[in-house]
Protein backbone atom coordinates (compact mmCIF):
# COMPACT_ATOMS: atom_id res chain seq x y z
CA UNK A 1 26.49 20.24 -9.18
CA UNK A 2 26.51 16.60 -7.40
CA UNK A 3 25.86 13.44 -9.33
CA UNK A 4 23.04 13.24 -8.09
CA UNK A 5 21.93 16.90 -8.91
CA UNK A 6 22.87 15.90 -12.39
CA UNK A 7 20.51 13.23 -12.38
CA UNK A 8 17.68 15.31 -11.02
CA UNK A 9 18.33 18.13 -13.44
CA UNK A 10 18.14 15.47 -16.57
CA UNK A 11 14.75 14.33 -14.96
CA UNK A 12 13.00 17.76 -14.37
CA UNK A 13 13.99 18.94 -17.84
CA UNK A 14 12.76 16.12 -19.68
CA UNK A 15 15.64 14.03 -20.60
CA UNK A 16 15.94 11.19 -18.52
CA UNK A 17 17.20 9.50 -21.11
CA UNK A 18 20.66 10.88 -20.62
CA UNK A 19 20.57 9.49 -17.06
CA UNK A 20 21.83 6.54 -18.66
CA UNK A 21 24.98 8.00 -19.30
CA UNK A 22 25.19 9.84 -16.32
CA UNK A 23 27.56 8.49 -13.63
CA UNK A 24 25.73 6.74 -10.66
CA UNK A 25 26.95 8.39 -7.26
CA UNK A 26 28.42 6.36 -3.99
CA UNK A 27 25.67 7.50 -2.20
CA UNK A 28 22.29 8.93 -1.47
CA UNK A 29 19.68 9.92 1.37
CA UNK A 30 17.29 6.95 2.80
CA UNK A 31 14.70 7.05 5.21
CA UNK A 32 16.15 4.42 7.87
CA UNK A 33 15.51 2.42 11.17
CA UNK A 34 18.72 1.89 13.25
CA UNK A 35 19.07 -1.80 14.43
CA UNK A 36 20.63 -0.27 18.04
CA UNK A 37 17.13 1.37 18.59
CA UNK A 38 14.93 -1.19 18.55
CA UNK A 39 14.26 -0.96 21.92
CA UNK A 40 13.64 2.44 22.30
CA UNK A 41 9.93 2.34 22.66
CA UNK A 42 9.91 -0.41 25.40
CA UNK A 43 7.06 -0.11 28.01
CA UNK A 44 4.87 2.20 26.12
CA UNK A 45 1.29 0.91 24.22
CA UNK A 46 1.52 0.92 20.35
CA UNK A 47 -0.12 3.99 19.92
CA UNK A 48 2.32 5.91 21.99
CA UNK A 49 5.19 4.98 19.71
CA UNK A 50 6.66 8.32 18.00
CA UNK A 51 7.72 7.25 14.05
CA UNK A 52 9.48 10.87 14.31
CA UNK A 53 11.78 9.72 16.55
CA UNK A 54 12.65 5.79 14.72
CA UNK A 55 12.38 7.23 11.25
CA UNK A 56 16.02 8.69 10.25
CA UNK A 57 17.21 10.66 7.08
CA UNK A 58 20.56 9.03 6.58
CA UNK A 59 23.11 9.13 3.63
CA UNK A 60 23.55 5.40 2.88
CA UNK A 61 25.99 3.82 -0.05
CA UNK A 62 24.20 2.67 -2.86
CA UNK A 63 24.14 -1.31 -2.80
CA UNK A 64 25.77 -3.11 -5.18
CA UNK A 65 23.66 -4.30 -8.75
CA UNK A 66 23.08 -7.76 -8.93
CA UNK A 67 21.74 -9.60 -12.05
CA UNK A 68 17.82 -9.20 -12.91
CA UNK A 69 17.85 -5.86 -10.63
CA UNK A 70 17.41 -2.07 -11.49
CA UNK A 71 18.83 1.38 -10.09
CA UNK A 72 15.99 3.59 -9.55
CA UNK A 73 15.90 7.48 -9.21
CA UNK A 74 13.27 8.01 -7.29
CA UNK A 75 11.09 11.14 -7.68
CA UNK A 76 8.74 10.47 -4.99
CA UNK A 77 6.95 7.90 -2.62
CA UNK A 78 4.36 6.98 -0.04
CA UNK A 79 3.40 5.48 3.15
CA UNK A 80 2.13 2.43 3.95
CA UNK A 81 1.05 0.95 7.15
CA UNK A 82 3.92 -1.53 7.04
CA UNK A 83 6.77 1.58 6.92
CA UNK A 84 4.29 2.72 10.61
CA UNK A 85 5.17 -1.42 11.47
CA UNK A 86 8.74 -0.76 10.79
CA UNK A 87 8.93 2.56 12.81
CA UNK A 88 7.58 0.96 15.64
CA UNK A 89 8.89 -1.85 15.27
CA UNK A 90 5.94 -3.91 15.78
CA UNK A 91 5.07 -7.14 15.39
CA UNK A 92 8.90 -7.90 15.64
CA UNK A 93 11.94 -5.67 13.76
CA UNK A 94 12.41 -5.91 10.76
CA UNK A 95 16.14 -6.15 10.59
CA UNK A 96 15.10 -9.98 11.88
CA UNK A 97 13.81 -10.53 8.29
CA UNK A 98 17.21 -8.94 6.73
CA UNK A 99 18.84 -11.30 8.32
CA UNK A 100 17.38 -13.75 7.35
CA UNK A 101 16.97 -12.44 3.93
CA UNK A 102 20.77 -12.24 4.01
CA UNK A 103 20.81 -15.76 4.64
CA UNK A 104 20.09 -16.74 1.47
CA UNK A 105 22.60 -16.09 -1.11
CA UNK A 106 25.70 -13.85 -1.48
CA UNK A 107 24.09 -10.99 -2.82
CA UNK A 108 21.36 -11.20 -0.86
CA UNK A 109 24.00 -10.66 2.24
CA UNK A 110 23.49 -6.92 0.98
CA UNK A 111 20.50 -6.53 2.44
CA UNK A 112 21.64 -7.47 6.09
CA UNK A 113 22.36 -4.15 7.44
CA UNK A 114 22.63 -2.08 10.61
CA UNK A 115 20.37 0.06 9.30
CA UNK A 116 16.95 -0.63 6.94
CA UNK A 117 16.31 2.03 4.04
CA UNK A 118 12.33 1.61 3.89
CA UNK A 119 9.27 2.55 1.65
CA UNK A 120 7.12 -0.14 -0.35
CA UNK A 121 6.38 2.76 -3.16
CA UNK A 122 7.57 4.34 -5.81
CA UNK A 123 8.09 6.84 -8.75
CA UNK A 124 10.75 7.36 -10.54
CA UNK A 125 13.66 6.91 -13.39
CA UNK A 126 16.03 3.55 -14.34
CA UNK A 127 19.46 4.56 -13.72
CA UNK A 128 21.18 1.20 -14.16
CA UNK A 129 19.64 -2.40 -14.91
CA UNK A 130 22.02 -5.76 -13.84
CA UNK A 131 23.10 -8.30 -15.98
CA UNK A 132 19.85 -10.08 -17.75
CA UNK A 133 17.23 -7.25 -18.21
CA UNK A 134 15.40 -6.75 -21.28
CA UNK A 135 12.39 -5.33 -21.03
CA UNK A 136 13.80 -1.76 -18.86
CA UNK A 137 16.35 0.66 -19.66
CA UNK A 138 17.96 3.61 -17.84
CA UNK A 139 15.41 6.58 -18.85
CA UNK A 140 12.30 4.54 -18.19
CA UNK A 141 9.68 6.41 -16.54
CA UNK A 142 8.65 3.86 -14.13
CA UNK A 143 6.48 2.80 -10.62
CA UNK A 144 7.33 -0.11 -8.40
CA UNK A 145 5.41 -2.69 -7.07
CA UNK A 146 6.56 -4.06 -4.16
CA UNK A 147 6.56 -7.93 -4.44
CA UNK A 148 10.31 -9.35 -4.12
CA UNK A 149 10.60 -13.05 -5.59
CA UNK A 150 13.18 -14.98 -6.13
CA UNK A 151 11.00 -18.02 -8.23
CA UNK A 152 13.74 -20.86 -7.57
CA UNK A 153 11.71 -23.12 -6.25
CA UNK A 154 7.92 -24.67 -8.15
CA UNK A 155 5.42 -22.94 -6.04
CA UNK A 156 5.89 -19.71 -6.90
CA UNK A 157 5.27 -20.20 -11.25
CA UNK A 158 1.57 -20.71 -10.60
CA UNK A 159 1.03 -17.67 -8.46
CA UNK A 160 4.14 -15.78 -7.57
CA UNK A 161 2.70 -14.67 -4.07
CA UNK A 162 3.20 -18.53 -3.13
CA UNK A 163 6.90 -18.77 -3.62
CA UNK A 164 8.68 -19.92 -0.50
CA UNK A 165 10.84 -16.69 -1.09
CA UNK A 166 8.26 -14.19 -1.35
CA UNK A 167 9.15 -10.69 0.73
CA UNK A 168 7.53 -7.46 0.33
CA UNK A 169 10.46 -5.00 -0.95
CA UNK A 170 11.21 -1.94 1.72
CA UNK A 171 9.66 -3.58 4.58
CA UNK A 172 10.93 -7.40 4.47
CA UNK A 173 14.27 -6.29 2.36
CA UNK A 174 15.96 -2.99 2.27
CA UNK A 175 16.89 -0.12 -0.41
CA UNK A 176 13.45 0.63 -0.37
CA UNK A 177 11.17 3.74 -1.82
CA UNK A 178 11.91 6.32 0.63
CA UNK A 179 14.88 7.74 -0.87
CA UNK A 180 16.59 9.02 -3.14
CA UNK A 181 17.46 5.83 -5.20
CA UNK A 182 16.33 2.92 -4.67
CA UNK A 183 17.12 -1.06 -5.78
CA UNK A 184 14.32 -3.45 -7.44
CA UNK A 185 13.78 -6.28 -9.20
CA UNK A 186 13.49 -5.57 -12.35
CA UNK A 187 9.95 -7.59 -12.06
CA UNK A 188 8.61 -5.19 -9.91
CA UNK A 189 8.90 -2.42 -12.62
CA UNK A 190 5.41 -1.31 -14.52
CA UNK A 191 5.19 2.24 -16.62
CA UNK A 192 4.66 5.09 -15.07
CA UNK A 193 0.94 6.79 -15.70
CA UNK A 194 1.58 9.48 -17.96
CA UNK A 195 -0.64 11.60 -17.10
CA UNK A 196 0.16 11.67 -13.20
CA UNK A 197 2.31 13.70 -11.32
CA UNK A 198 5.52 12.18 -9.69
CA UNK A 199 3.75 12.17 -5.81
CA UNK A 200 0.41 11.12 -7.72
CA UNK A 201 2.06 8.09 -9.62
CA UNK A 202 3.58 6.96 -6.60
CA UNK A 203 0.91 7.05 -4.03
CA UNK A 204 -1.14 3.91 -5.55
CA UNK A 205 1.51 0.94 -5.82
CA UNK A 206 0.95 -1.14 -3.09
CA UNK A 207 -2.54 -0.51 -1.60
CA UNK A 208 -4.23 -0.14 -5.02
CA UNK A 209 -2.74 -3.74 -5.87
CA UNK A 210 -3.67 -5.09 -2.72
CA UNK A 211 -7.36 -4.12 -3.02
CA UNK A 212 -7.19 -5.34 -6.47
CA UNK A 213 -6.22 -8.89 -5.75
CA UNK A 214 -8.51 -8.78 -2.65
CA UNK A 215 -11.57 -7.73 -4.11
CA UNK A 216 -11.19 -8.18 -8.08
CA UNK A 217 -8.65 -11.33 -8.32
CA UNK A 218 -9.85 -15.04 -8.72
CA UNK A 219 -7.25 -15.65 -6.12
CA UNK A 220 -9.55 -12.89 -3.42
CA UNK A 221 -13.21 -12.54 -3.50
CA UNK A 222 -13.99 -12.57 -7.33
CA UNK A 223 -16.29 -9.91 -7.36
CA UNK A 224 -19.31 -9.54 -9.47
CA UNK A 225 -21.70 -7.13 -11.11
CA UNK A 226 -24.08 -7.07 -8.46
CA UNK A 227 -22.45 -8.17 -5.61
CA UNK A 228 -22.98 -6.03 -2.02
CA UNK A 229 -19.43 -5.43 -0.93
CA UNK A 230 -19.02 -4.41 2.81
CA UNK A 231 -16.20 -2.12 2.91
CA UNK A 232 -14.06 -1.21 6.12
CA UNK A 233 -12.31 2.50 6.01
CA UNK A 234 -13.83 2.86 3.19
CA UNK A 235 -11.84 6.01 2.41
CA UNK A 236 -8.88 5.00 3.38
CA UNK A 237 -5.73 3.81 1.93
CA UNK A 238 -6.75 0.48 0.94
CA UNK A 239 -10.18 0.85 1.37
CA UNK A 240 -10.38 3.85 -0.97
CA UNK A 241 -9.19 1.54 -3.87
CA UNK A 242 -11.90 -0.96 -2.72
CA UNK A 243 -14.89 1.33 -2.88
CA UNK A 244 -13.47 2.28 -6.55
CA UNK A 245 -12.92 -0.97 -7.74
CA UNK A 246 -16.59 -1.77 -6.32
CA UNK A 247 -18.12 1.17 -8.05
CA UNK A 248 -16.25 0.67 -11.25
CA UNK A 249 -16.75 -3.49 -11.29
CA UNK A 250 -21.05 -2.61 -11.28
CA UNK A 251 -21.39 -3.26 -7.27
CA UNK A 252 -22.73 -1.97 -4.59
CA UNK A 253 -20.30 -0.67 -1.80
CA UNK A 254 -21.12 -0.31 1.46
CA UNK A 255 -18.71 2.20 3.27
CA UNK A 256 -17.86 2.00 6.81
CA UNK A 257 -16.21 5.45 8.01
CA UNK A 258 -15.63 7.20 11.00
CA UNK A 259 -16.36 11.03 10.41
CA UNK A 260 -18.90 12.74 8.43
CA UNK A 261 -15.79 14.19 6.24
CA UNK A 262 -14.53 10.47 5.60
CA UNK A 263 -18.16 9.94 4.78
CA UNK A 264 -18.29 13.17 2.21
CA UNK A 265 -14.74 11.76 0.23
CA UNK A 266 -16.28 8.20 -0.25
CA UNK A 267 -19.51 10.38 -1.73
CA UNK A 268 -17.37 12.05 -3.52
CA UNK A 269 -16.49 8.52 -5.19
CA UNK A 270 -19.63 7.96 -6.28
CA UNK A 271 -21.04 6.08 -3.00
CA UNK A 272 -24.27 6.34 -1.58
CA UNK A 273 -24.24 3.85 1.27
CA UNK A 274 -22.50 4.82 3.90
CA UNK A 275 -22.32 4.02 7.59
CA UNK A 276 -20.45 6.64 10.06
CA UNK A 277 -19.84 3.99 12.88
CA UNK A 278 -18.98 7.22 15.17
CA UNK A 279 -22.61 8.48 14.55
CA UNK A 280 -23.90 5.30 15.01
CA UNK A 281 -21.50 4.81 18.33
CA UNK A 282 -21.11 0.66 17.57
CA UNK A 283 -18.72 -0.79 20.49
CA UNK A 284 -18.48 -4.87 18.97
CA UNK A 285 -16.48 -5.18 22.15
CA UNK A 286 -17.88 -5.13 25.80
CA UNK A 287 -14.40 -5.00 27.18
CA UNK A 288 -10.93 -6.44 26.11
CA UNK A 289 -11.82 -9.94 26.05
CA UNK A 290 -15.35 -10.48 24.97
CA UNK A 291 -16.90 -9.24 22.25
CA UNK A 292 -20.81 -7.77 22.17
CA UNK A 293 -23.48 -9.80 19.71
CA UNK A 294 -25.55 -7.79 19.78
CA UNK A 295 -23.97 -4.97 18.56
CA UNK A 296 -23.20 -7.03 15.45
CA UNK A 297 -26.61 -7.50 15.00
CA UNK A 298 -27.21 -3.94 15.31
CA UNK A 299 -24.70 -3.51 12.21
CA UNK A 300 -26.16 -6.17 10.26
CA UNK A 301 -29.35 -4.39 10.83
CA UNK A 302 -28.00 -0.97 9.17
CA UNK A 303 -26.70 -2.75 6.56
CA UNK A 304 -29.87 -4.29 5.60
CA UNK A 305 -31.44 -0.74 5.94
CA UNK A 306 -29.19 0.72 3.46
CA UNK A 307 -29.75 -2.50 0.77
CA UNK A 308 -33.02 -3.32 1.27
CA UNK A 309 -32.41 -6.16 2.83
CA UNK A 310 -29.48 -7.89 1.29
CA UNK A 311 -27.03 -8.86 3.63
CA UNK A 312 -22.87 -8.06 2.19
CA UNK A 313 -22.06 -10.77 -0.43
CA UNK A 314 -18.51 -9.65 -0.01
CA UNK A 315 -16.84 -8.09 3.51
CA UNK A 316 -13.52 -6.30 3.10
CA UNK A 317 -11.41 -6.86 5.98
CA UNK A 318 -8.29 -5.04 6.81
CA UNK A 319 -9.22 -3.77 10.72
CA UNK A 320 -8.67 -7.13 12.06
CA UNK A 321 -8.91 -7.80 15.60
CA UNK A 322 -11.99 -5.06 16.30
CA UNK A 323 -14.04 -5.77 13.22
CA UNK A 324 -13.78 -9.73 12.59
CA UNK A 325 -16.34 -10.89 14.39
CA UNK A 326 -18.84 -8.08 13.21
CA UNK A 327 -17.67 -8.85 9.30
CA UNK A 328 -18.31 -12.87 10.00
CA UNK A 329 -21.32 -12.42 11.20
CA UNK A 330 -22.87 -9.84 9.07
CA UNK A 331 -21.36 -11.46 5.76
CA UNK A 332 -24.67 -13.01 3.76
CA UNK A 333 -25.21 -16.86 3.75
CA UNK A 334 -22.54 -18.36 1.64
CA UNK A 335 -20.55 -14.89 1.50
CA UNK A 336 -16.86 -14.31 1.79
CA UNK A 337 -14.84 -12.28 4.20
CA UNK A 338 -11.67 -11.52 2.40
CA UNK A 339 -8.66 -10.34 4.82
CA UNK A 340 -5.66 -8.83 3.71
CA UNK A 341 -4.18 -7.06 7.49
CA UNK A 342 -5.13 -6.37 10.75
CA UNK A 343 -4.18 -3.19 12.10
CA UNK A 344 -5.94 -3.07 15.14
CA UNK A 345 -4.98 -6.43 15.98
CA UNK A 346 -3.99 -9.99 14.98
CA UNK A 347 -5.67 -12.06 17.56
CA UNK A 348 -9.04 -12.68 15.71
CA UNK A 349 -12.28 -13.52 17.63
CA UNK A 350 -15.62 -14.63 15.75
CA UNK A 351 -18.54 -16.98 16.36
CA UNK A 352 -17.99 -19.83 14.35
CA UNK A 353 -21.50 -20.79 14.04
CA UNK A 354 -22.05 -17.69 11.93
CA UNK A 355 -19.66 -19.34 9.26
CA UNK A 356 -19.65 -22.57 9.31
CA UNK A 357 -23.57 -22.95 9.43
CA UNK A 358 -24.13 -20.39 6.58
CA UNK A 359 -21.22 -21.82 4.35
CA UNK A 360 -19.37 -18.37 4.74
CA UNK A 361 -15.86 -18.60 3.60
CA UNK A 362 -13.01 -16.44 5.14
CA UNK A 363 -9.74 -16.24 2.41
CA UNK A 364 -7.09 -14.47 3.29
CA UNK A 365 -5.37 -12.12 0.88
CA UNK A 366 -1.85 -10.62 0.84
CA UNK A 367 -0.55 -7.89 -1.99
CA UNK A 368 -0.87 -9.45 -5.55
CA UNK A 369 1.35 -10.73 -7.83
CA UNK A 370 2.87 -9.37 -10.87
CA UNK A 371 -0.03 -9.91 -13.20
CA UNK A 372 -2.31 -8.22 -11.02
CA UNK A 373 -0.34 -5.32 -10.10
CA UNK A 374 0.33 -4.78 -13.99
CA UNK A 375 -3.41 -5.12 -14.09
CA UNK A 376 -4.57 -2.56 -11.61
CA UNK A 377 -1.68 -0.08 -12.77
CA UNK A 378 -3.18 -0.46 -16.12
CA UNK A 379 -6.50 0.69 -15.15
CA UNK A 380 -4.46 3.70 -13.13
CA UNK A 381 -3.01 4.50 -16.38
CA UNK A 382 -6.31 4.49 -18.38
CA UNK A 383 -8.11 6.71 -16.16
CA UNK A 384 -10.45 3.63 -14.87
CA UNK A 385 -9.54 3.87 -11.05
CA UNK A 386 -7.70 7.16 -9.59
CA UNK A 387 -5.29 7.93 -6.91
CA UNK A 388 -6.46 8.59 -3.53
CA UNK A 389 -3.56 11.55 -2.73
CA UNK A 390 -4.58 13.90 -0.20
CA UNK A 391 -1.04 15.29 1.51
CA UNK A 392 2.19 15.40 0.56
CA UNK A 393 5.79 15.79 2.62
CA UNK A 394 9.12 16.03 1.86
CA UNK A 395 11.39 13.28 2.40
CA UNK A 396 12.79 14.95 5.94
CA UNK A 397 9.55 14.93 7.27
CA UNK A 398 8.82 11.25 6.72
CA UNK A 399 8.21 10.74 9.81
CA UNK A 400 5.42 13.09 10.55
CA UNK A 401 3.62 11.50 7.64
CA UNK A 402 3.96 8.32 8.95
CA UNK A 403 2.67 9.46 12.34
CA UNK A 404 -0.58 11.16 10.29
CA UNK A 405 -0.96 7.50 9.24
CA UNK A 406 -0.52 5.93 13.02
CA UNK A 407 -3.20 7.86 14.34
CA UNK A 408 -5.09 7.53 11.31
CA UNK A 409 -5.26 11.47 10.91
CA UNK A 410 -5.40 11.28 6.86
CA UNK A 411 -7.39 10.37 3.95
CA UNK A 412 -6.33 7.60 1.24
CA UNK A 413 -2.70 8.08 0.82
CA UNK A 414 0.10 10.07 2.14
CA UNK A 415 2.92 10.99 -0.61
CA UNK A 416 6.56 11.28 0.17
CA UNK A 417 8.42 13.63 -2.46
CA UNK A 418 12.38 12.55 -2.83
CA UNK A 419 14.28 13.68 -5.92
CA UNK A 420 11.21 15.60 -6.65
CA UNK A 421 11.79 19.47 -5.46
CA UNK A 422 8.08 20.29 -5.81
CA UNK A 423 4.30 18.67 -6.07
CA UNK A 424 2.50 18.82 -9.91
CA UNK A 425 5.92 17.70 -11.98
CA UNK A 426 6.17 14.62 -14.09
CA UNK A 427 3.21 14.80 -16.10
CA UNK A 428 3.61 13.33 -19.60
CA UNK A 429 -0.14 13.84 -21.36
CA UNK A 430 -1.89 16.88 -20.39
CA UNK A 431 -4.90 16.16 -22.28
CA UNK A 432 -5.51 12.84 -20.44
CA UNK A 433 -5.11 14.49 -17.01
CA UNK A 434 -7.68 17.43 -18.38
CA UNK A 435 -10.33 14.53 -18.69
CA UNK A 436 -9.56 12.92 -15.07
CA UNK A 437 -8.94 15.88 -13.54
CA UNK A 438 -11.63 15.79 -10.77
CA UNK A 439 -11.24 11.87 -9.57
CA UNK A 440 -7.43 12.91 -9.42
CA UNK A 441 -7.93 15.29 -6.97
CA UNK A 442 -11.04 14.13 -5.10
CA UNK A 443 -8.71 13.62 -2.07
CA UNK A 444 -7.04 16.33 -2.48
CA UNK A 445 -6.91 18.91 1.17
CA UNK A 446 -8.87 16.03 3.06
């Protein structure tokens, strides 16, 4: 049996604490970009570009354990929208922020590869901490979040997502989550939901965080009991996690979707206003470079119809480009658009007389810091807010599921397994599960 195999073994039959004990191998499989094909989708329209043909399964050394940092064996992961960036390489490669990454300090030369091990989630097992951690040992059951900080400098000790070294691990550094070990921070580390599978425990980490700090956080839109939150994709990746937090904070979503079976999961939630913006055939743009007012009004209209007339305290932008201008303008008087992406563009267009003149406030909103991702995996772990799993792949086909989530051909998240050989292992409390059972698996075969 390999090293690795050994590890595994320990995992599955329920003593990872002997991992610790267990020698760490030279090597393991990584889901990779190669810096010598970053040109190979030249010419062709984003949509076009193939992550089956960028995304690699490599065997890559393990890096080198620096001080503050943890080995991780990692059962299983997910995709995010940034790992379908990386595969396209879109807006720029990433192996430009390695570099400069490596830049930085000796050991942070590691990072400045050839190649880019990716993945911003994950499940797993402490193999080996570095010099100066405390609070981890090898044998913890852990998840990841993905912020990577090195807190050197003052403006990162009042909010961590402000220091001038602030990189999201797997996608702006490497030895990330899709693979078979990976290398963290030992600040990124939170407990592991016991009473979630491996694929299941993974699949919330970065979006579920991200919504959090949008929609919950003093530092996004604060919401309130009350409040009418506007929700994009509402059933989503990150908008799944919105609609929940919505529902569970005492407000009122309002899902946008685009299918009557996107519409059924966000019922399924415990939604009941709902806009299919197929059905409704809403086209905010009259051609590439102006947008159509009245179609926004047409939205704000629907919106109204579904509240009664309140217009969305709170508008939860992620679409970007295609959306803005409808979320600015249909946001209530003194409401906030809060922005954390824009995958269907960057270039935002809105009236500005639809903000300024109604004291609308636009805040823009990127992953959360430690504090809130310890939060929101907290209310993961008590059963509060559920993941949104509705496929999983092995770690060869990585890049089919990141092509589902190109095209936008899935529901909430897509897992990843890795050291995992099979979905439904990992779970610590049975008895929890028993009572969650059915928000576990509302995305289940979506």
């Amino acid at each position: 049996m390999t090293q690795l195999g050994e590890i595994q073994q320990a995992i599955l039959t329920g003593e990872s604490a002997a991992v610790g004990s267990l020698p760490v191998p030279e090597s393991y499989r990584g889901v990779t970009v190669h810096a010598d094909e970053v040109d190979m989708f030249e010419g062709l329209e984003s949509r076009d570009k193939d992550p089956r043909k960028s995304l690699h399964v490599d065997d890559v050394p393990v890096p080198e354990l620096g001080p503050g940092e943890a080995l991780v064996a990692v059962m299983a992961s997910a995709i995010n929208y940034n790992t379908v960036w990386t595969s396209i390489f879109e807006p720029i490669p990433t192996f430009k922020f390695l570099k400069k990454y490596g830049k930085l300090s000796p050991l942070a030369k590691r990072h400045d590869l050839p190649y880019h091990v990716v993945g911003s989630d994950l499940s797993g097992v402490v193999l080996r901490t570095g010099a100066g951690v405390h609070n981890w040992k090898p044998g913890d059951e852990v998840v990841a979040h993905c912020l990577n900080v090195e807190l050197e400098g003052p403006d990162g000790h009042n909010d961590t997502m402000l220091d001038t070294e602030q990189r999201i691990w797997g996608f702006e550094t490497n030895f990330g989550g899709l693979a078979e070990i990976a290398l963290v921070k030992a600040n990124q580390l939170m407990p592991k939901p016991d009473h979630l599978t491996w694929e299941e425990a993974a699949s919330p980490g970065l979006v579920n965080s991200t919504a959090y700090r949008q929609l919950v956080s003093r530092n996004g839109a604060d919401m309130k009991q009350g409040d009418v939150v506007l929700i994009w994709g509402a059933s989503g990746g990150l908008g799944s996690y919105a609609t929940q937090y919505a529902l569970n904070g005492g407000a009122i979503p309002v899902c946008v979707v685009s299918s009557p079976e996107k519409a059924a999961i966000c019922r399924k939630l415990g939604a009941e206003l709902i806009i299919d913006r197929s059905a409704e055939g809403y086209r905010f743009w009259k051609n590439d470079d102006e947008q159509d007012p009245k179609e926004w009004q047409r939205f704000g209209a629907k919106i109204r119809e579904l509240t009664g007339g309140e217009d969305p305290d709170i508008v939860f932008e992620h679409p970007g480009r295609e959306t803005f201008g409808a979320s600015v303008y249909a946001a209530r008087k003194g409401g906030t658009i809060v922005t954390c992406a824009s995958t269907s563009g960057y270039m935002h267009q809105y009236d500005n007389r639809y903000l300024w003149m109604n004291l609308k406030r636009i805040i823009g909103s990127h992953f959360a810091n430690y504090r809130e991702s310890w939060e929101a995996n907290r209310l993961i772990a008590k059963g509060l807010i559920h993941p949104t799993l509705s496929k999983t792949y092995p770690l060869e086909e990585t890049g089919q599921a990141a092509l589902d989530v190109h095209r936008n051909a899935h529901q909430g998240k897509v897992g990843v397994l890795a050291l995992a050989p099979e979905e439904g292992l990992g779970v610590r409390d049975e008895e929890k599960r028993a009572k969650h059972i059915e928000g576990i698996n509302a995305f289940r075969g979506a």
